[in-house]
N, C-alpha and C. Protein backbone atom coordinates (compact mmCIF):
# COMPACT_ATOMS: atom_id res chain seq x y z
N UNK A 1 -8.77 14.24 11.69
CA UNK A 1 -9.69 13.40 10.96
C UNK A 1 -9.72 12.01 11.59
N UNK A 2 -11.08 11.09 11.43
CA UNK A 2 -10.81 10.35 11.83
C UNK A 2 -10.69 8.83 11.09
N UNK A 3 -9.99 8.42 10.76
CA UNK A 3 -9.81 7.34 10.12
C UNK A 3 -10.40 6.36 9.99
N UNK A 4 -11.19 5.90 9.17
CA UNK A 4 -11.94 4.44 9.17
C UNK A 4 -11.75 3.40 9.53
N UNK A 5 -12.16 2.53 10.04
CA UNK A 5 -11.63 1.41 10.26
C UNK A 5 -12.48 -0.18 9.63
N UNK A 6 -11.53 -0.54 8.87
CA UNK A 6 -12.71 -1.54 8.17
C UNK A 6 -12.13 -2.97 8.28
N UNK A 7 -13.14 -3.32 8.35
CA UNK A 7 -12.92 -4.94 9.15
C UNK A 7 -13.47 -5.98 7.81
N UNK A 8 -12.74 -6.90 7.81
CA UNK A 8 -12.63 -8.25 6.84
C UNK A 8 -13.20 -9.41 7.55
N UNK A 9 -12.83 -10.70 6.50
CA UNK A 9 -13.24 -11.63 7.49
C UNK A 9 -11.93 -12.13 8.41
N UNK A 10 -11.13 -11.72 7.69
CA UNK A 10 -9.63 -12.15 8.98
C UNK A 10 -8.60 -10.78 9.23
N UNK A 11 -9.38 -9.71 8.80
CA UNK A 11 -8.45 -8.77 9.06
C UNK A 11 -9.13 -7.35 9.78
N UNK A 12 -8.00 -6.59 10.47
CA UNK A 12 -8.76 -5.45 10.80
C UNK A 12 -8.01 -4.36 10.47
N UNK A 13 -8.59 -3.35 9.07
CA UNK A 13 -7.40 -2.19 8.62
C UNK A 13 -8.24 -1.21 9.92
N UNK A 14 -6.98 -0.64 10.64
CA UNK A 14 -7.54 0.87 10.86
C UNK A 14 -5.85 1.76 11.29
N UNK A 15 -6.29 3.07 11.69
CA UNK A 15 -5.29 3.90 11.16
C UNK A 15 -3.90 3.46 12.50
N UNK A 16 -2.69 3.90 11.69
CA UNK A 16 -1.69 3.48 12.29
C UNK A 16 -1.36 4.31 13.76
N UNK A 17 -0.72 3.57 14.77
CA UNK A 17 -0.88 4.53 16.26
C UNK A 17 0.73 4.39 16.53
N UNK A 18 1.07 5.12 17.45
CA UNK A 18 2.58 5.32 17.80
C UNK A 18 3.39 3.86 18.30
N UNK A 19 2.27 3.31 19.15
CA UNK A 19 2.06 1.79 19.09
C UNK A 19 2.73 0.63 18.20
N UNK A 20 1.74 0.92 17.13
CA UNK A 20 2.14 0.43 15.91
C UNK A 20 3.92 0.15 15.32
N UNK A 21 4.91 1.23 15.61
CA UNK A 21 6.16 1.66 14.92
C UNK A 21 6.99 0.63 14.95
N UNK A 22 6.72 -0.34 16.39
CA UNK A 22 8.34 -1.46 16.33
C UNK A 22 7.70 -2.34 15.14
N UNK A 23 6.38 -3.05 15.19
CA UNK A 23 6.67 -3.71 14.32
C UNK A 23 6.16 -3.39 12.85
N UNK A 24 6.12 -2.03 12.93
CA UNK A 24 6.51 -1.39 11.29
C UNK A 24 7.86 -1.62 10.62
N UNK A 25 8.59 -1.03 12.00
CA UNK A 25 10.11 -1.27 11.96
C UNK A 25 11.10 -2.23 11.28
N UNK A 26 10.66 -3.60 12.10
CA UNK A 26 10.63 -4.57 11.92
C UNK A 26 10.26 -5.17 10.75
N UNK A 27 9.26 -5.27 10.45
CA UNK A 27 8.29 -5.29 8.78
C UNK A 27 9.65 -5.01 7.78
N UNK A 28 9.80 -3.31 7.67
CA UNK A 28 10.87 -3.13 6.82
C UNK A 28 12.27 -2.95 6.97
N UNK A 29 12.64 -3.65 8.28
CA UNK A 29 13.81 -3.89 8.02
C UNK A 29 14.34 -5.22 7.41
N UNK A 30 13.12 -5.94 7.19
CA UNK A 30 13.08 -7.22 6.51
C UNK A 30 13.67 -7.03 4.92
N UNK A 31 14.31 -7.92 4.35
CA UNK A 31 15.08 -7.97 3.16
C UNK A 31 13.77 -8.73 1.88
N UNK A 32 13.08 -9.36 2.52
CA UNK A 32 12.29 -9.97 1.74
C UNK A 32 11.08 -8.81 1.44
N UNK A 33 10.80 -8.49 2.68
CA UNK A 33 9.38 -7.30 2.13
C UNK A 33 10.05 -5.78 1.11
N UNK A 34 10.95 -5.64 1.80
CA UNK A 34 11.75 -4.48 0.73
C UNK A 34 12.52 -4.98 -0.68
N UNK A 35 12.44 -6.35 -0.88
CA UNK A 35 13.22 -6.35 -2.25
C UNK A 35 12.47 -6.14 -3.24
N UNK A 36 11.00 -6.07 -3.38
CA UNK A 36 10.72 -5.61 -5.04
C UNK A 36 10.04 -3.72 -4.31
N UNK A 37 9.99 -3.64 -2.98
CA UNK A 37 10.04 -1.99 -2.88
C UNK A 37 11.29 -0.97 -1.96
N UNK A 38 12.32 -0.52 -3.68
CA UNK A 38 12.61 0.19 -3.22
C UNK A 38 14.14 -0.64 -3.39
N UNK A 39 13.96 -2.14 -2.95
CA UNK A 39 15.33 -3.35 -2.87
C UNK A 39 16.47 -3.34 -1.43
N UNK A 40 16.05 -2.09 -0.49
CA UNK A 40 17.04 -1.91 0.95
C UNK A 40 16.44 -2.20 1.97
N UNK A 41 16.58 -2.70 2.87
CA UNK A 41 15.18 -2.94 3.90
C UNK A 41 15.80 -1.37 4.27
N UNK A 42 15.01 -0.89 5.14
CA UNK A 42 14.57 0.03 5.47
C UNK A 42 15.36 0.60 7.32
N UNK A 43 16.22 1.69 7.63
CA UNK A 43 16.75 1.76 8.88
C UNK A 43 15.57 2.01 9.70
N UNK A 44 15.49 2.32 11.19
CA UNK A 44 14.89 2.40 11.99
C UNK A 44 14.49 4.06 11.60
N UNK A 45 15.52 4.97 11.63
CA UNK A 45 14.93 6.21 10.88
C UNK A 45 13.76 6.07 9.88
N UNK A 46 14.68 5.36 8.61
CA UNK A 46 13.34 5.58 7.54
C UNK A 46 12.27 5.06 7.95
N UNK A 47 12.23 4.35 8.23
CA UNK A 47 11.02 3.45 9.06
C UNK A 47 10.22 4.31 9.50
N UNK A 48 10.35 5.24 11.07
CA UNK A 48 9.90 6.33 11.66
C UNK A 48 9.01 7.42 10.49
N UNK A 49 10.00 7.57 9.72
CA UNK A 49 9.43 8.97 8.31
C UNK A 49 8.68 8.04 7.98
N UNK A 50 8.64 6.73 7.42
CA UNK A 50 7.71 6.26 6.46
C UNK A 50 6.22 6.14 7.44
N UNK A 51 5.91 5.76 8.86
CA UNK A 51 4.90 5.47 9.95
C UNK A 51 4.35 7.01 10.26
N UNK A 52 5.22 8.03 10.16
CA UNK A 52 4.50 9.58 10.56
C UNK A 52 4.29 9.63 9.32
N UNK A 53 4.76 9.31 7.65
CA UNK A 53 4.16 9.95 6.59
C UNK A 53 2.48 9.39 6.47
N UNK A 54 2.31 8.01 6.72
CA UNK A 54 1.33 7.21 7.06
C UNK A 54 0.32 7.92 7.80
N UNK A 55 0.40 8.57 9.00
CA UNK A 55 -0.55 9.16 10.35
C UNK A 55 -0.67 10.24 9.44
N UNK A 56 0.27 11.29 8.75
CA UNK A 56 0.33 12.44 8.31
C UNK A 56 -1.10 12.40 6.76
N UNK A 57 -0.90 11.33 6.77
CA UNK A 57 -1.47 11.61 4.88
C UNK A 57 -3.22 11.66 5.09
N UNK A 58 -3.72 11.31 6.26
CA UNK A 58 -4.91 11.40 6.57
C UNK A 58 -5.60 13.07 6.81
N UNK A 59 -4.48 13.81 7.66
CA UNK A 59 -4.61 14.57 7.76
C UNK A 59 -5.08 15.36 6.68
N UNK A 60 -4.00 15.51 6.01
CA UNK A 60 -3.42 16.64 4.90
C UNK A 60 -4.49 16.31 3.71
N UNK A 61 -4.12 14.57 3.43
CA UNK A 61 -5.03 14.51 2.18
C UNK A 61 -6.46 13.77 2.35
N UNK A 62 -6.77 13.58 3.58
CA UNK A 62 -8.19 12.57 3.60
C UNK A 62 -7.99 11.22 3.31
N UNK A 63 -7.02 10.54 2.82
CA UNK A 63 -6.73 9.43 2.77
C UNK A 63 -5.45 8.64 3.28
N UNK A 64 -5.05 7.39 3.46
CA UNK A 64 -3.91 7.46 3.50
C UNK A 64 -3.56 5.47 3.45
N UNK A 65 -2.78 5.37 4.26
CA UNK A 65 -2.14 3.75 4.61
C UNK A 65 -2.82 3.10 5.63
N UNK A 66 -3.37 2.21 6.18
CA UNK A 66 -4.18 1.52 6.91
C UNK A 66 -3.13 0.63 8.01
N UNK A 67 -2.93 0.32 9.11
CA UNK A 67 -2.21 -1.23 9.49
C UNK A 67 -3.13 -1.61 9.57
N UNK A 68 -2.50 -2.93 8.86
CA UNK A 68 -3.43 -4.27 8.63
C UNK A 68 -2.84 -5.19 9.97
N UNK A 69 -4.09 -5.31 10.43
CA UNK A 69 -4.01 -6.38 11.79
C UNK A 69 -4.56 -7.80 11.33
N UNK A 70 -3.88 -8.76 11.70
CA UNK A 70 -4.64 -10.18 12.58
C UNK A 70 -5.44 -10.34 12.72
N UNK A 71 -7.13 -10.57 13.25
CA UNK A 71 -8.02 -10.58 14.06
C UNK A 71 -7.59 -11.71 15.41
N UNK A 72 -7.49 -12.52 14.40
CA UNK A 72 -6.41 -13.88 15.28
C UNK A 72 -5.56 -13.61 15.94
N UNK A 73 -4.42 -12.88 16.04
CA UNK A 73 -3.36 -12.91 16.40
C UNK A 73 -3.16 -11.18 17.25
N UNK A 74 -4.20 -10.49 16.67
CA UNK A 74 -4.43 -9.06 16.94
C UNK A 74 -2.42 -8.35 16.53
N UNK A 75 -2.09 -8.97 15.83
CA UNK A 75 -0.85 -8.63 15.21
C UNK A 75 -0.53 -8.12 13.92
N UNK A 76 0.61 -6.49 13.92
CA UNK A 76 0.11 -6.19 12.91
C UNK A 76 1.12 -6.88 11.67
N UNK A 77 0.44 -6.82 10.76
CA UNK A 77 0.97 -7.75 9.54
C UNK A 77 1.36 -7.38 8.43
N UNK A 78 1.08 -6.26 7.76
CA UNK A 78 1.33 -5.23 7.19
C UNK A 78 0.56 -3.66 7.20
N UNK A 79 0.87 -3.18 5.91
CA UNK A 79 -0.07 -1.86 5.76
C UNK A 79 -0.58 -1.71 4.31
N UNK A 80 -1.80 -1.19 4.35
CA UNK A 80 -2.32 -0.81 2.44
C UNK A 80 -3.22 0.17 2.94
N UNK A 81 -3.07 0.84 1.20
CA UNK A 81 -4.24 1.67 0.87
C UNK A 81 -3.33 3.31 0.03
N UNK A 82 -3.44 4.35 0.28
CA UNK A 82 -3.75 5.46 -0.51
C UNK A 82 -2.14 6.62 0.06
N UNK A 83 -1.69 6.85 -1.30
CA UNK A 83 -0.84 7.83 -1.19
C UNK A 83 -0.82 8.97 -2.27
N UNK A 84 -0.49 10.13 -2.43
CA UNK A 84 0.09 11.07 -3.64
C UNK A 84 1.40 11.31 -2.91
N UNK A 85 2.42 10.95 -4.10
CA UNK A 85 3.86 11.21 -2.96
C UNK A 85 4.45 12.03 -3.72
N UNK A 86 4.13 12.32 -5.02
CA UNK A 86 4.77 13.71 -5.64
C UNK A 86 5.89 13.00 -6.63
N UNK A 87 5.52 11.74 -6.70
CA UNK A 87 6.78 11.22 -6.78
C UNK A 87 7.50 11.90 -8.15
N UNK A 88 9.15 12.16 -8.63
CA UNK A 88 9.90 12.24 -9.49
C UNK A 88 9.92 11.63 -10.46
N UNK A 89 8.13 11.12 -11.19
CA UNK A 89 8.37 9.84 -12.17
C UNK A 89 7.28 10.21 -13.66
N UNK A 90 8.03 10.07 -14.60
CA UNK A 90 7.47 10.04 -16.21
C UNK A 90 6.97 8.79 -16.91
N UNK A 91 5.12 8.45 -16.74
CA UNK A 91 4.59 9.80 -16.57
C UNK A 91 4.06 10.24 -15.02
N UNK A 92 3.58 11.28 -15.13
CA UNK A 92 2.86 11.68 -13.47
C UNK A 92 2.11 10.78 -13.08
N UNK A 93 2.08 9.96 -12.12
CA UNK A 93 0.76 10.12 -11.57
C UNK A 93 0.20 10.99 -9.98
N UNK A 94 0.80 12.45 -9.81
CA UNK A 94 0.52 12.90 -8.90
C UNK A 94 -0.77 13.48 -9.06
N UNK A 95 -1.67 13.24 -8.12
CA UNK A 95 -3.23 13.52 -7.79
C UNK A 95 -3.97 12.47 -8.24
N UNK A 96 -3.38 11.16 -8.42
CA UNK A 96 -3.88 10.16 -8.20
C UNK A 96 -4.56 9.48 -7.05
N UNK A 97 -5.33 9.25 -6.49
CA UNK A 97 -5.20 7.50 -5.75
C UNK A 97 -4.29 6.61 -5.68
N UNK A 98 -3.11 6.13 -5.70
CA UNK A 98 -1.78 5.70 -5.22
C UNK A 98 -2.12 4.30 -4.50
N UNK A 99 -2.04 3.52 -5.22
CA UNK A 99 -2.71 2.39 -3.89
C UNK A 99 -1.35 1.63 -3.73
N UNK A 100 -1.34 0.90 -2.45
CA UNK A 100 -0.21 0.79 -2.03
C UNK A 100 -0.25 -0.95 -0.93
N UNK A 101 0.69 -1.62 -0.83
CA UNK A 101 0.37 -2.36 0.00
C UNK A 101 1.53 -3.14 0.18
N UNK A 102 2.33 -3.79 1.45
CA UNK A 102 3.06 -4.74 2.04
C UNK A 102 3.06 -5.69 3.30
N UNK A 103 3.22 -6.80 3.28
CA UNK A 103 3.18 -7.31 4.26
C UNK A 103 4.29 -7.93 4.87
N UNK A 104 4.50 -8.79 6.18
CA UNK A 104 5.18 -9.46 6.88
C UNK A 104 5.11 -10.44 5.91
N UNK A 105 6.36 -11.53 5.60
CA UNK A 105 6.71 -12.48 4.89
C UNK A 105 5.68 -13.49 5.22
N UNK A 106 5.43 -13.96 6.50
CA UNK A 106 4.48 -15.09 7.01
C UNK A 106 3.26 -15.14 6.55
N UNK A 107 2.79 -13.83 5.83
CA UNK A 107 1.60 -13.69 5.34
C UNK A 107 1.28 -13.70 3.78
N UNK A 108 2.91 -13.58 3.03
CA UNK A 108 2.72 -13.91 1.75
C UNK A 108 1.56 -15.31 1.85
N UNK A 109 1.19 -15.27 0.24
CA UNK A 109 0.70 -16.70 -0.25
C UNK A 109 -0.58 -16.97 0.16
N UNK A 110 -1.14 -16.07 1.30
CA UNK A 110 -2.52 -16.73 2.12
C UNK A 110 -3.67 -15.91 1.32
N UNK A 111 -3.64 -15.22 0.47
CA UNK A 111 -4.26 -14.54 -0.15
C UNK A 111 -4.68 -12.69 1.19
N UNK A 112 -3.97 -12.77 1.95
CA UNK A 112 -4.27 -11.28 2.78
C UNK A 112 -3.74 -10.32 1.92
N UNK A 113 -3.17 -10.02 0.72
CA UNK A 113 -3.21 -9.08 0.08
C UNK A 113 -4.31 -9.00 -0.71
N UNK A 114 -4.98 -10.18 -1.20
CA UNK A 114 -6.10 -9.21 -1.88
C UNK A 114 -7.35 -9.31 -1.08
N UNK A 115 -7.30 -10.12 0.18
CA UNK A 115 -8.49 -9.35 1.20
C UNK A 115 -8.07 -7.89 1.72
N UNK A 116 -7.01 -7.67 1.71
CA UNK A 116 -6.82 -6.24 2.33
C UNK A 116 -7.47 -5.32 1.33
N UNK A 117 -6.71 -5.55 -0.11
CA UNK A 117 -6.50 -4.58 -1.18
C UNK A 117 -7.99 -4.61 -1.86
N UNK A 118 -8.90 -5.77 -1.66
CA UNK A 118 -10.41 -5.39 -1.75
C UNK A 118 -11.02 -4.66 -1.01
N UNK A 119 -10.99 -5.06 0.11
CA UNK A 119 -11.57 -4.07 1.06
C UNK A 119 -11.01 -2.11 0.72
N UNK A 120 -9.53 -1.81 1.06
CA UNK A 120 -9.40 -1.32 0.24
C UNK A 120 -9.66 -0.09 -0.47
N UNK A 121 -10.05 -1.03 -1.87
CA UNK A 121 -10.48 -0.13 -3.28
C UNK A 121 -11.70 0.02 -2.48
N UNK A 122 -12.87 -0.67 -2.20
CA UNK A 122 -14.42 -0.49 -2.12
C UNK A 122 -14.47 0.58 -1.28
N UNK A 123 -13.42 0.96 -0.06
CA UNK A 123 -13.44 2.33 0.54
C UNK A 123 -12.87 3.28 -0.62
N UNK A 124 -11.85 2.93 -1.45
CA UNK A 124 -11.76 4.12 -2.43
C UNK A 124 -12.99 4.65 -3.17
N UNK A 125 -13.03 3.62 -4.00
CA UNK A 125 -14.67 3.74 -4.53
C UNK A 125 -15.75 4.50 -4.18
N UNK A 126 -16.19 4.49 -2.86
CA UNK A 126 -17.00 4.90 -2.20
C UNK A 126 -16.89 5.93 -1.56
N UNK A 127 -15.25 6.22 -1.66
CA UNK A 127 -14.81 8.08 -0.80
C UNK A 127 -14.47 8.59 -1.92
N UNK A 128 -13.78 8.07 -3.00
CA UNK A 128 -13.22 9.36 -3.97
C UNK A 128 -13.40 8.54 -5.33
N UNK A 129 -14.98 8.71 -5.86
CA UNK A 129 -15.28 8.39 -7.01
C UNK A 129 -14.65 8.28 -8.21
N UNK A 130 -14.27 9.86 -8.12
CA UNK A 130 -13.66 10.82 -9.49
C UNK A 130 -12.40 10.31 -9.72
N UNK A 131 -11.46 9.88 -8.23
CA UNK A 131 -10.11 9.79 -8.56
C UNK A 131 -9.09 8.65 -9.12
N UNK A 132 -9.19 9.21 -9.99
CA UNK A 132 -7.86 7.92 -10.26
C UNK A 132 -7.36 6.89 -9.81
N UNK A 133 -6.73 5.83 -9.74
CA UNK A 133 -6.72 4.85 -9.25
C UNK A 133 -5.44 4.42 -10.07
N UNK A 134 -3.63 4.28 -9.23
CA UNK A 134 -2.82 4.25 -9.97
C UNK A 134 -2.04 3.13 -8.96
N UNK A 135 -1.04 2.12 -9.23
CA UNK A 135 0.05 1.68 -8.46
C UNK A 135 1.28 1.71 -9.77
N UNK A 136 2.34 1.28 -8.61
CA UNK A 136 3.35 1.48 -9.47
C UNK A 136 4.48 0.05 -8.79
N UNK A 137 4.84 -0.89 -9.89
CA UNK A 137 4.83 -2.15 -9.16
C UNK A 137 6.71 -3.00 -10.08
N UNK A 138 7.28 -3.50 -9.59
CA UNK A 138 8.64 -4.18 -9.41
C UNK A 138 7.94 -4.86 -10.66
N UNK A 139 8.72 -4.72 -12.25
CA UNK A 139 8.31 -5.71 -13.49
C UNK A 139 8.79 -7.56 -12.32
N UNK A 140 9.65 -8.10 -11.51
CA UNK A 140 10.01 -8.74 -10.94
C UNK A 140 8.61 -9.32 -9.90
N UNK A 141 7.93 -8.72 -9.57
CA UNK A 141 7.07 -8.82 -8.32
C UNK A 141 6.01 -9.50 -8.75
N UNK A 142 5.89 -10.60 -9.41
CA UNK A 142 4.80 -10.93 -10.37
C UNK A 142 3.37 -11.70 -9.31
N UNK A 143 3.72 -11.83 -7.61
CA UNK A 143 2.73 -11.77 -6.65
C UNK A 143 2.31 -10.88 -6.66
N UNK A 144 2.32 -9.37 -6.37
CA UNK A 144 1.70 -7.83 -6.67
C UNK A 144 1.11 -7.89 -7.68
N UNK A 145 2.10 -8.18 -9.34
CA UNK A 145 1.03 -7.60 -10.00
C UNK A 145 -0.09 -8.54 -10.41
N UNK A 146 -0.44 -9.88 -10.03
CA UNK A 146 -1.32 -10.95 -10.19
C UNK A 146 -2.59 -10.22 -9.13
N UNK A 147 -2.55 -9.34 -8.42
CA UNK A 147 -2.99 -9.06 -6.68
C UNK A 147 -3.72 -7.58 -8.04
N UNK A 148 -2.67 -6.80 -8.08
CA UNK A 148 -3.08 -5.86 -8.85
C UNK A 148 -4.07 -5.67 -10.23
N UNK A 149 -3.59 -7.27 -10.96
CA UNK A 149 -4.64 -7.25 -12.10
C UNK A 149 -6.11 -8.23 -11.57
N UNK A 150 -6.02 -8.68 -10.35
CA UNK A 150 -7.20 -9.20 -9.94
C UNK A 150 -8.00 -8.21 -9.81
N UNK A 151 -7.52 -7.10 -9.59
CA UNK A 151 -8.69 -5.89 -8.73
C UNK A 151 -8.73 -5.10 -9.99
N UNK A 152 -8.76 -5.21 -11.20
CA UNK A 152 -8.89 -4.35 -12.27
C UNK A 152 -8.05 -3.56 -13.09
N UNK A 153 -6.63 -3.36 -12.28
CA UNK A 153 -5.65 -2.54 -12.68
C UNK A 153 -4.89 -3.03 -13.88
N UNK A 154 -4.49 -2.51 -15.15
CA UNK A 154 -3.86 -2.35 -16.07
C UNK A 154 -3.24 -1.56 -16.18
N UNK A 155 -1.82 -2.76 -16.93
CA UNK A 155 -0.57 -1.60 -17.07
C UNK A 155 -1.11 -0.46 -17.88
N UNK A 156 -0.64 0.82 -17.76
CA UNK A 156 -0.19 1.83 -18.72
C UNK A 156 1.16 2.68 -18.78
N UNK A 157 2.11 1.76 -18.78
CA UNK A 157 3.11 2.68 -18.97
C UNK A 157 4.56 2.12 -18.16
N UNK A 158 5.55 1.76 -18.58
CA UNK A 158 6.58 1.34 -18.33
C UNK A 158 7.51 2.55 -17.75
N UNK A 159 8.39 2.85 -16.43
CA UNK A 159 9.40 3.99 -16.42
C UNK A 159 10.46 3.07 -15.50
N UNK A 160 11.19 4.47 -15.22
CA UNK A 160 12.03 3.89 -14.30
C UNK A 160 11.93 4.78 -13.10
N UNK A 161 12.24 4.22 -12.32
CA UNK A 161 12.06 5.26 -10.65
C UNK A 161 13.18 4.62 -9.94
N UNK A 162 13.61 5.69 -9.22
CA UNK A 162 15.17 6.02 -8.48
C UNK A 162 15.79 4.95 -9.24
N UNK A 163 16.59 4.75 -10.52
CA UNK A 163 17.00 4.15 -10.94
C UNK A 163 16.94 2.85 -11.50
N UNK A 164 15.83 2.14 -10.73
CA UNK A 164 15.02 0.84 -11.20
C UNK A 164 14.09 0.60 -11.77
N UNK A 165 13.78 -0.47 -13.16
CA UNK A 165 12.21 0.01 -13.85
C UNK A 165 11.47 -0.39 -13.24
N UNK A 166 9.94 0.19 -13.47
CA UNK A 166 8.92 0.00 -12.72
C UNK A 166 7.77 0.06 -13.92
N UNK A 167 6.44 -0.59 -13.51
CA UNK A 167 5.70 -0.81 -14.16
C UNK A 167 4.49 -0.29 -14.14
N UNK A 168 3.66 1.29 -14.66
CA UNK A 168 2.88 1.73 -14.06
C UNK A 168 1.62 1.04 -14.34
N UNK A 169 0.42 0.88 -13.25
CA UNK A 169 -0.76 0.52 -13.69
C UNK A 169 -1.88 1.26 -13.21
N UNK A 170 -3.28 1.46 -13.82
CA UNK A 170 -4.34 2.27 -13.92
C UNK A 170 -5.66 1.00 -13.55
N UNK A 171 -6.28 1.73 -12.56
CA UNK A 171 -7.73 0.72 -12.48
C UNK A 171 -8.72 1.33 -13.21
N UNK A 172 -9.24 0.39 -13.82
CA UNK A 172 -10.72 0.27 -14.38
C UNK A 172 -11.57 0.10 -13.89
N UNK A 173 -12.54 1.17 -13.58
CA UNK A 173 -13.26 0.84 -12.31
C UNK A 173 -14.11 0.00 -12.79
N UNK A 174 -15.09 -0.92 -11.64
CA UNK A 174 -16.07 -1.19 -12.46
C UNK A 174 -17.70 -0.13 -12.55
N UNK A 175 -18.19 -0.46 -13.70
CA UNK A 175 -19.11 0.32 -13.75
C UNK A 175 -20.53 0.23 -13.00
């Protein structure tokens, strides 16, 4: 399949390349981008599984994670967009839309999460009408979920996942 590639006014999402992996790597071996996901930065292994689950999810499910590039800098900066991970969590949201997103620390604060995470939904929107529209976000992370309730999403539902609570939320699309 071939992956979209959608361009912002300072960013360019398109699909992740083998290329891409050191500074995926890098990204999460960072302590700051992994503390409200997950709280470990991430080894060079997991790293690897998490960049092929990324290439993989296009395949399998038609959608998936984007790297988010620079235009400026042509550097990548983080990744967003679409997962079903099956995850182990009450309540379900498997066969959702899964939206998802992290960046390099340097890019907190500039608002590139919600140019990414607009851009985005409007490709969700526009590829998978019907589907659901779920994240699942650190009660702590209160940059995410400010990012998350800008774009429509409301909590529904408080759990805990691998041992830490988490805060589920549902988008409202607009009509």
């Amino acid at each position: 399949m071939d992956i979209p590639v959608i361009e912002t006014e300072r960013l360019l999402l398109r699909g992740m390349t083998q290329g891409d992996f050191e500074a995926q790597a890098e990204m999460w071996a960072d302590p700051v981008v992994t503390r409200f996901i997950g709280g470990v930065p991430l080894s060079r292994e997991q790293a690897w599984i998490r960049h092929l689950r990324h290439i993989g999810s296009w395949q399998v499910m038609g959608f998936g994670f984007w790297a988010v590039i620079d235009k400026a800098t042509n550097r990548l900066i983080g990744e967003a967009g679409f997962h079903d991970l099956k995850r182990d969590l009450t309540p379900s949201i498997e066969g959702t839309l899964e939206t998802g997103w992290g960046f390099v620390p340097d890019a907190h604060g500039k608002g590139v999460a919600t140019e990414t995470v607009s851009a985005v939904l409007a490709w969700g929107d526009a590829q998978r009408p019907a589907m659901r529209m779920t994240c699942l976000i650190d009660p702590g992370n209160t940059a995410s979920i400010r990012v998350a309730e800008k774009h429509g999403f409301r909590e529904f539902a408080r759990s805990t996942y691998h041992g830490a609570p988490t805060i589920l939320f549902e988008r409202l699309r607009p009509a």
